[in-house]
Protein backbone atom coordinates (compact mmCIF):
# COMPACT_ATOMS: atom_id res chain seq x y z
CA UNK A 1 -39.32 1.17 -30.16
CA UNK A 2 -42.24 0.58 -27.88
CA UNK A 3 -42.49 -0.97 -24.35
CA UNK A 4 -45.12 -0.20 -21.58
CA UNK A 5 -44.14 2.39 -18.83
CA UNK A 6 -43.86 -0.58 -16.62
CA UNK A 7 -41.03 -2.26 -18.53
CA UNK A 8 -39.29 0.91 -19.47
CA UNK A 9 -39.30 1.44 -15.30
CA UNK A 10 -37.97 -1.94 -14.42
CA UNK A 11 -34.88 -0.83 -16.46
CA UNK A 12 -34.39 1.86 -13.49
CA UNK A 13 -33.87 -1.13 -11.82
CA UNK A 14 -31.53 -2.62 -13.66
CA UNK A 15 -29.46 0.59 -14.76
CA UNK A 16 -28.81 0.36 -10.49
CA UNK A 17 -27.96 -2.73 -10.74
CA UNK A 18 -25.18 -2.32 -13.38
CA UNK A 19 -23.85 0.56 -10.92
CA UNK A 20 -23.56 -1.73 -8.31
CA UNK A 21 -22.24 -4.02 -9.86
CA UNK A 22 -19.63 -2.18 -11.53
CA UNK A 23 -18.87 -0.79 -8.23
CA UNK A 24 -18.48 -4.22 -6.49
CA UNK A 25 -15.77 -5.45 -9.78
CA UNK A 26 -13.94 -2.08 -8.77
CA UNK A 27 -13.85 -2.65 -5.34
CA UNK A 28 -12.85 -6.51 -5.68
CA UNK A 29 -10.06 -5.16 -8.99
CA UNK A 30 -8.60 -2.13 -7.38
CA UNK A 31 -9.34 -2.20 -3.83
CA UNK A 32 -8.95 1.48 -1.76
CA UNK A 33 -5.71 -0.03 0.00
CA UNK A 34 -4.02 -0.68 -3.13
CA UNK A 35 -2.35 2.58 -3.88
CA UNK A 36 -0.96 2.77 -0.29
CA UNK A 37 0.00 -0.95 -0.10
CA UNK A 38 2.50 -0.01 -3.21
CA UNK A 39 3.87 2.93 -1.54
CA UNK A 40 4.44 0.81 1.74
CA UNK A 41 6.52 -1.48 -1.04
CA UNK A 42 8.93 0.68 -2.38
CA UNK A 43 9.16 2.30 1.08
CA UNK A 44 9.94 -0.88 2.57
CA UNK A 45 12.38 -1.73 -0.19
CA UNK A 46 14.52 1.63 0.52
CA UNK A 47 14.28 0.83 4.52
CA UNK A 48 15.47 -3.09 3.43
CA UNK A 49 18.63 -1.45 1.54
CA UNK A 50 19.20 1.40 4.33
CA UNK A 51 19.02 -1.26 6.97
CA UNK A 52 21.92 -3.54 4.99
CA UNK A 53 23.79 -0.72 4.82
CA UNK A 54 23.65 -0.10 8.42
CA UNK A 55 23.85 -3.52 9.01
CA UNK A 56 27.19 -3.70 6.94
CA UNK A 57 28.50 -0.41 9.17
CA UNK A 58 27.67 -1.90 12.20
CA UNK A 59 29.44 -5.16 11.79
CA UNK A 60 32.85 -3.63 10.50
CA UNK A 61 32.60 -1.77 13.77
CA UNK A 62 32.13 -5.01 16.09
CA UNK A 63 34.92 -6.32 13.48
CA UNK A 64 37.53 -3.29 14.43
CA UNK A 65 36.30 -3.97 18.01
CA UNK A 66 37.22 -7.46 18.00
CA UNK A 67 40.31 -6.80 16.61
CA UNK A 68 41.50 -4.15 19.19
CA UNK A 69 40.05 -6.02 22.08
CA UNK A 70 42.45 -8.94 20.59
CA UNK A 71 45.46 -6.86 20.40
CA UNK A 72 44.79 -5.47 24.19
CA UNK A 73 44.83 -9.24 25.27
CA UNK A 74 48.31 -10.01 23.48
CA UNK A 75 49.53 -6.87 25.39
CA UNK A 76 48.09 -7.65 28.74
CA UNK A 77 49.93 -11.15 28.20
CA UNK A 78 53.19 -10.00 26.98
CA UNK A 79 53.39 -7.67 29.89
CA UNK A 80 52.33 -10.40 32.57
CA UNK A 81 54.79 -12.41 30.53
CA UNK A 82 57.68 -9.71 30.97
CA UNK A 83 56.50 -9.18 34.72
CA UNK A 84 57.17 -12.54 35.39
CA UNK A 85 60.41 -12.81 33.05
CA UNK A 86 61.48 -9.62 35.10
CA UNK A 87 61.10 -10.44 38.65
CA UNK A 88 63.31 -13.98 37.96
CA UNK A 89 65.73 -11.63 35.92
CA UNK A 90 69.43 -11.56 37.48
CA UNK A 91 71.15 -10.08 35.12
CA UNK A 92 71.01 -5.91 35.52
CA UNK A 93 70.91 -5.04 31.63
CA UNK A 94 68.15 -8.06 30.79
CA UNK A 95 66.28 -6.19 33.62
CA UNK A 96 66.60 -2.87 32.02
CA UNK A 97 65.29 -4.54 28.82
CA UNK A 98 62.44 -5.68 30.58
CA UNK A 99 61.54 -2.46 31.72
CA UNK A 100 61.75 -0.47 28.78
CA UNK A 101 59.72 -3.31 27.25
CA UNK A 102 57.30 -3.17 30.24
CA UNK A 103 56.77 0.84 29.39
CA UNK A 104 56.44 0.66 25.74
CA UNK A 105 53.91 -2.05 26.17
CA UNK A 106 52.26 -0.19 28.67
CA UNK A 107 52.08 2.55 26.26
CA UNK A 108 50.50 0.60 23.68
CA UNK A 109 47.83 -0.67 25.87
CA UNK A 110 46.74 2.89 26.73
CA UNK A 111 46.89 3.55 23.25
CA UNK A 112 44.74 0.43 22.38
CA UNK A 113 42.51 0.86 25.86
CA UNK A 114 41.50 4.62 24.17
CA UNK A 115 40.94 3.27 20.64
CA UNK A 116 38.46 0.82 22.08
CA UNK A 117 36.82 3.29 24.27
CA UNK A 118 36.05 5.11 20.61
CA UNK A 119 35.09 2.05 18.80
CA UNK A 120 33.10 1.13 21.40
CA UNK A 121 31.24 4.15 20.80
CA UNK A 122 30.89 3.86 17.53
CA UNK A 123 29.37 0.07 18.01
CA UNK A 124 27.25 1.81 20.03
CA UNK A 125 25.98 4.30 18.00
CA UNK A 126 25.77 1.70 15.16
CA UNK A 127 23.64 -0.14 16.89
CA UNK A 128 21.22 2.56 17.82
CA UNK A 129 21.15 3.25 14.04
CA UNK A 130 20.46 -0.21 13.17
CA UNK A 131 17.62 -0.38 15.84
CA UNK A 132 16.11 2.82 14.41
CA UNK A 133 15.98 1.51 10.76
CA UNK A 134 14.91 -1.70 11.86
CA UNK A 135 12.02 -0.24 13.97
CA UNK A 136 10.88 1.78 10.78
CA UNK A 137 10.78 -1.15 8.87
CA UNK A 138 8.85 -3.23 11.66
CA UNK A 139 6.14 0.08 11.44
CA UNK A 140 5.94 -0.23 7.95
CA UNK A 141 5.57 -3.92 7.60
CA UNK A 142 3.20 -3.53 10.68
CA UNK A 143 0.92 -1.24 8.36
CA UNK A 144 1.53 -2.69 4.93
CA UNK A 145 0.06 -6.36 6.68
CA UNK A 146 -2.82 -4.65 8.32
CA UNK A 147 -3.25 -3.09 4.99
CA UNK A 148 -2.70 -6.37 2.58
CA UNK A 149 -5.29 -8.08 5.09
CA UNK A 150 -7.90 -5.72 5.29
CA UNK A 151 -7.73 -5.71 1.00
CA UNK A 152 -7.99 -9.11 0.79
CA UNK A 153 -11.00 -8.89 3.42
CA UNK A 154 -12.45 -6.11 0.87
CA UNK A 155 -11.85 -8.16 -1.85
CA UNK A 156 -13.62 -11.05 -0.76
CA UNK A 157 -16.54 -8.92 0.06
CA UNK A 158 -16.80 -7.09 -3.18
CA UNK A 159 -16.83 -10.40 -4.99
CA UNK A 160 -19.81 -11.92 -3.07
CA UNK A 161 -21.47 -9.39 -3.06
CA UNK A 162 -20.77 -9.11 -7.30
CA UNK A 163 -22.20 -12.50 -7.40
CA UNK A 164 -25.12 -11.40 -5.33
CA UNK A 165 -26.01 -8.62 -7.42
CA UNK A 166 -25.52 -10.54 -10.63
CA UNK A 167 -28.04 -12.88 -9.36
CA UNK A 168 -30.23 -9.65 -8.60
CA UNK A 169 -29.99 -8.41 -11.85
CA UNK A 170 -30.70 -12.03 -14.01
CA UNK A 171 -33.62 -12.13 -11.95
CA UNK A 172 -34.83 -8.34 -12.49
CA UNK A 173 -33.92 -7.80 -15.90
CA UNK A 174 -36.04 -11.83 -17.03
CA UNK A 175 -39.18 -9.58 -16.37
CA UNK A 176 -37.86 -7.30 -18.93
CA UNK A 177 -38.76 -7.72 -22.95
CA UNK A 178 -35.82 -9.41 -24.71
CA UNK A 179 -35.84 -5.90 -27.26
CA UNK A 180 -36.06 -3.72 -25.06
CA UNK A 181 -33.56 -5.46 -22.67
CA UNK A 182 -31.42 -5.70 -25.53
CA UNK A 183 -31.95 -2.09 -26.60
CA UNK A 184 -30.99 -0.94 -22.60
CA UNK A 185 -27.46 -2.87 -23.12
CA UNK A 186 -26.16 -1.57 -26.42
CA UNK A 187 -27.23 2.13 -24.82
CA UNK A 188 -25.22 1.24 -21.55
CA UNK A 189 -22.28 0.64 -23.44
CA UNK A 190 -21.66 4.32 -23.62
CA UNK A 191 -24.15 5.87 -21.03
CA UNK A 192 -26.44 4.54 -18.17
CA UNK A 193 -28.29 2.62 -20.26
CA UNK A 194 -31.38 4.00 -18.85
CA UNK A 195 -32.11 7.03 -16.29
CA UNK A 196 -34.90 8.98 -15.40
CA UNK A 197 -36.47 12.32 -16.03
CA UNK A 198 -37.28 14.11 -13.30
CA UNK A 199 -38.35 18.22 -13.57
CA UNK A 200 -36.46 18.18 -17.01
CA UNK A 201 -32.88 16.80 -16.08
CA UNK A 202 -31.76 13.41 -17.24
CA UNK A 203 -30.29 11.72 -14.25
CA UNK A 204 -27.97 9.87 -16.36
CA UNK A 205 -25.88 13.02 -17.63
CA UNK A 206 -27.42 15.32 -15.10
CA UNK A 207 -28.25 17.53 -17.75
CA UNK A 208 -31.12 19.76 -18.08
CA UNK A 209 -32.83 18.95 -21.24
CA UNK A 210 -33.72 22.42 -23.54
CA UNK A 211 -37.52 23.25 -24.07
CA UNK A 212 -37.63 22.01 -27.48
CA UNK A 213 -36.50 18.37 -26.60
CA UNK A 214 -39.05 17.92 -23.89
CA UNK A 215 -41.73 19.50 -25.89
CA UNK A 216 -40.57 16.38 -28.18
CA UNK A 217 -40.81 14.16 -25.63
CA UNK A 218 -43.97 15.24 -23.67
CA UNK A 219 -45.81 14.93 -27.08
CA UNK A 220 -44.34 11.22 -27.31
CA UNK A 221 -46.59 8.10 -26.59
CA UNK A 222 -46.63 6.71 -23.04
CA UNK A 223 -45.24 3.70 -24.86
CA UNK A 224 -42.22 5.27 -26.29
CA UNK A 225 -38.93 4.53 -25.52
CA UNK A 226 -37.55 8.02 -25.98
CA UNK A 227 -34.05 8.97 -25.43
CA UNK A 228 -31.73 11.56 -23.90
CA UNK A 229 -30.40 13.98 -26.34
CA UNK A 230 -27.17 14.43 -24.60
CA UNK A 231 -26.03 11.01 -23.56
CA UNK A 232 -28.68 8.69 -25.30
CA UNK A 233 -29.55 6.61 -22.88
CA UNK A 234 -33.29 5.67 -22.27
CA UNK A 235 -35.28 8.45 -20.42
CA UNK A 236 -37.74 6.93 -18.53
CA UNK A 237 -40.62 9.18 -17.69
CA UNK A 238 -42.28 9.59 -14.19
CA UNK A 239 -44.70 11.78 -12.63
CA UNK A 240 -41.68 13.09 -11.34
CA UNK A 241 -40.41 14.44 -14.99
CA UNK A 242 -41.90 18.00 -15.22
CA UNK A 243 -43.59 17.21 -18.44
């Protein structure tokens, strides 16, 4: 195939083009928060389950609590109950009743009066757990929105500017010879498509071409299209190429 040096050059431009461009549909497909914004997922998932589980902890404790704080109130009223009962008693062995009664319940309520003091405790500490867990989460849903907003912000970059260098390319590669435009894409497929030569090193597989392919190619017309040996794409030869 033949096309002038001017042509073959414009497909520099284009080759650029296609980079950008396929950067851009990266950038707007996969954008650089994505691998983080799934790790802040499954993080948040096993803060979620810790958090219900501390949650769950937390309220059989207040539960327990309730319950004891109940039973101290049935003894405080039994013995203002037996106080009263006792100081309108008459009879000397109903009074002695009383006051065993008035001593056992006593008992109880120092019994009760020390579990609560524990339980208490342990509400307490429950709730510092739960506060911990839930601050975690609140961090990690903190990040994880900062994150998912500054993706979509990406995203919506990388697609305008995709449509902007779409446009860039329609426009640069109409000034290029439908066969030789033609010949540039079915090369791109697997390589650059096009790249130049410069001091005997394809830029498109940054390989330094042997002797006896750029004697080959320094004895081709200006007009050539001559390729890479390595990669195949279309060498495009400059005062720059060392031939």
């Amino acid at each position: 195939m033949n096309a002038s040096p001017e042509h073959q050059r414009i497909l520099l431009d284009v080759a650029d083009l296609d980079r950008r461009i396929a950067q851009a549909e990266r950038a707007r497909t996969k954008p650089a928060q994505a691998a983080r914004i799934s790790e802040l997922v499954a993080i948040r998932q096993e803060q979620l389950r810790e958090l219900t589980a501390l949650t769950g902890t937390r309220d059989d404790v207040r539960t327990e609590l309730q319950r004891i704080e109940s039973d101290v109130a049935l003894v405080e009223q039994r013995r203002a109950r037996d106080a009263q009962r006792l100081a309108a008693a008459t009879n000397p062995k109903e009074a002695q009743a009383l006051e065993h009664e008035i001593a056992s319940l006593a008992r109880r309520q120092s019994d009760l009066e020390d579990a609560q003091l524990d339980v208490m405790g342990r509400v307490e500490d429950a709730d510092a757990a739960v506060a911990a867990q839930q601050a975690l989460l609140d961090t990690t849903t903190t990040e994880g929105t900062a994150l998912t907003a500054q993706a979509k912000a990406d995203v919506a970059a990388a697609t305008d500017l995709g449509a902007q260098l779409a446009r860039d390319r329609e426009a640069v590669s109409a000034t290029v010879p439908a066969p030789l435009l033609a010949e540039y894409t079915r090369r791109a497929a697997n390589s650059a498509g096009a790249a130049l030569l410069t001091r005997g090193t394809c830029e498109g597989c940054r390989i330094v071409l042997p002797g006896t392919d750029l004697s080959e190619i320094r004895r081709a017309a200006e007009d050539a299209v001559v390729s890479c040996p390595e990669c195949g794409c279309i060498l495009v030869r400059t005062e720059e190429s060392g031939l």
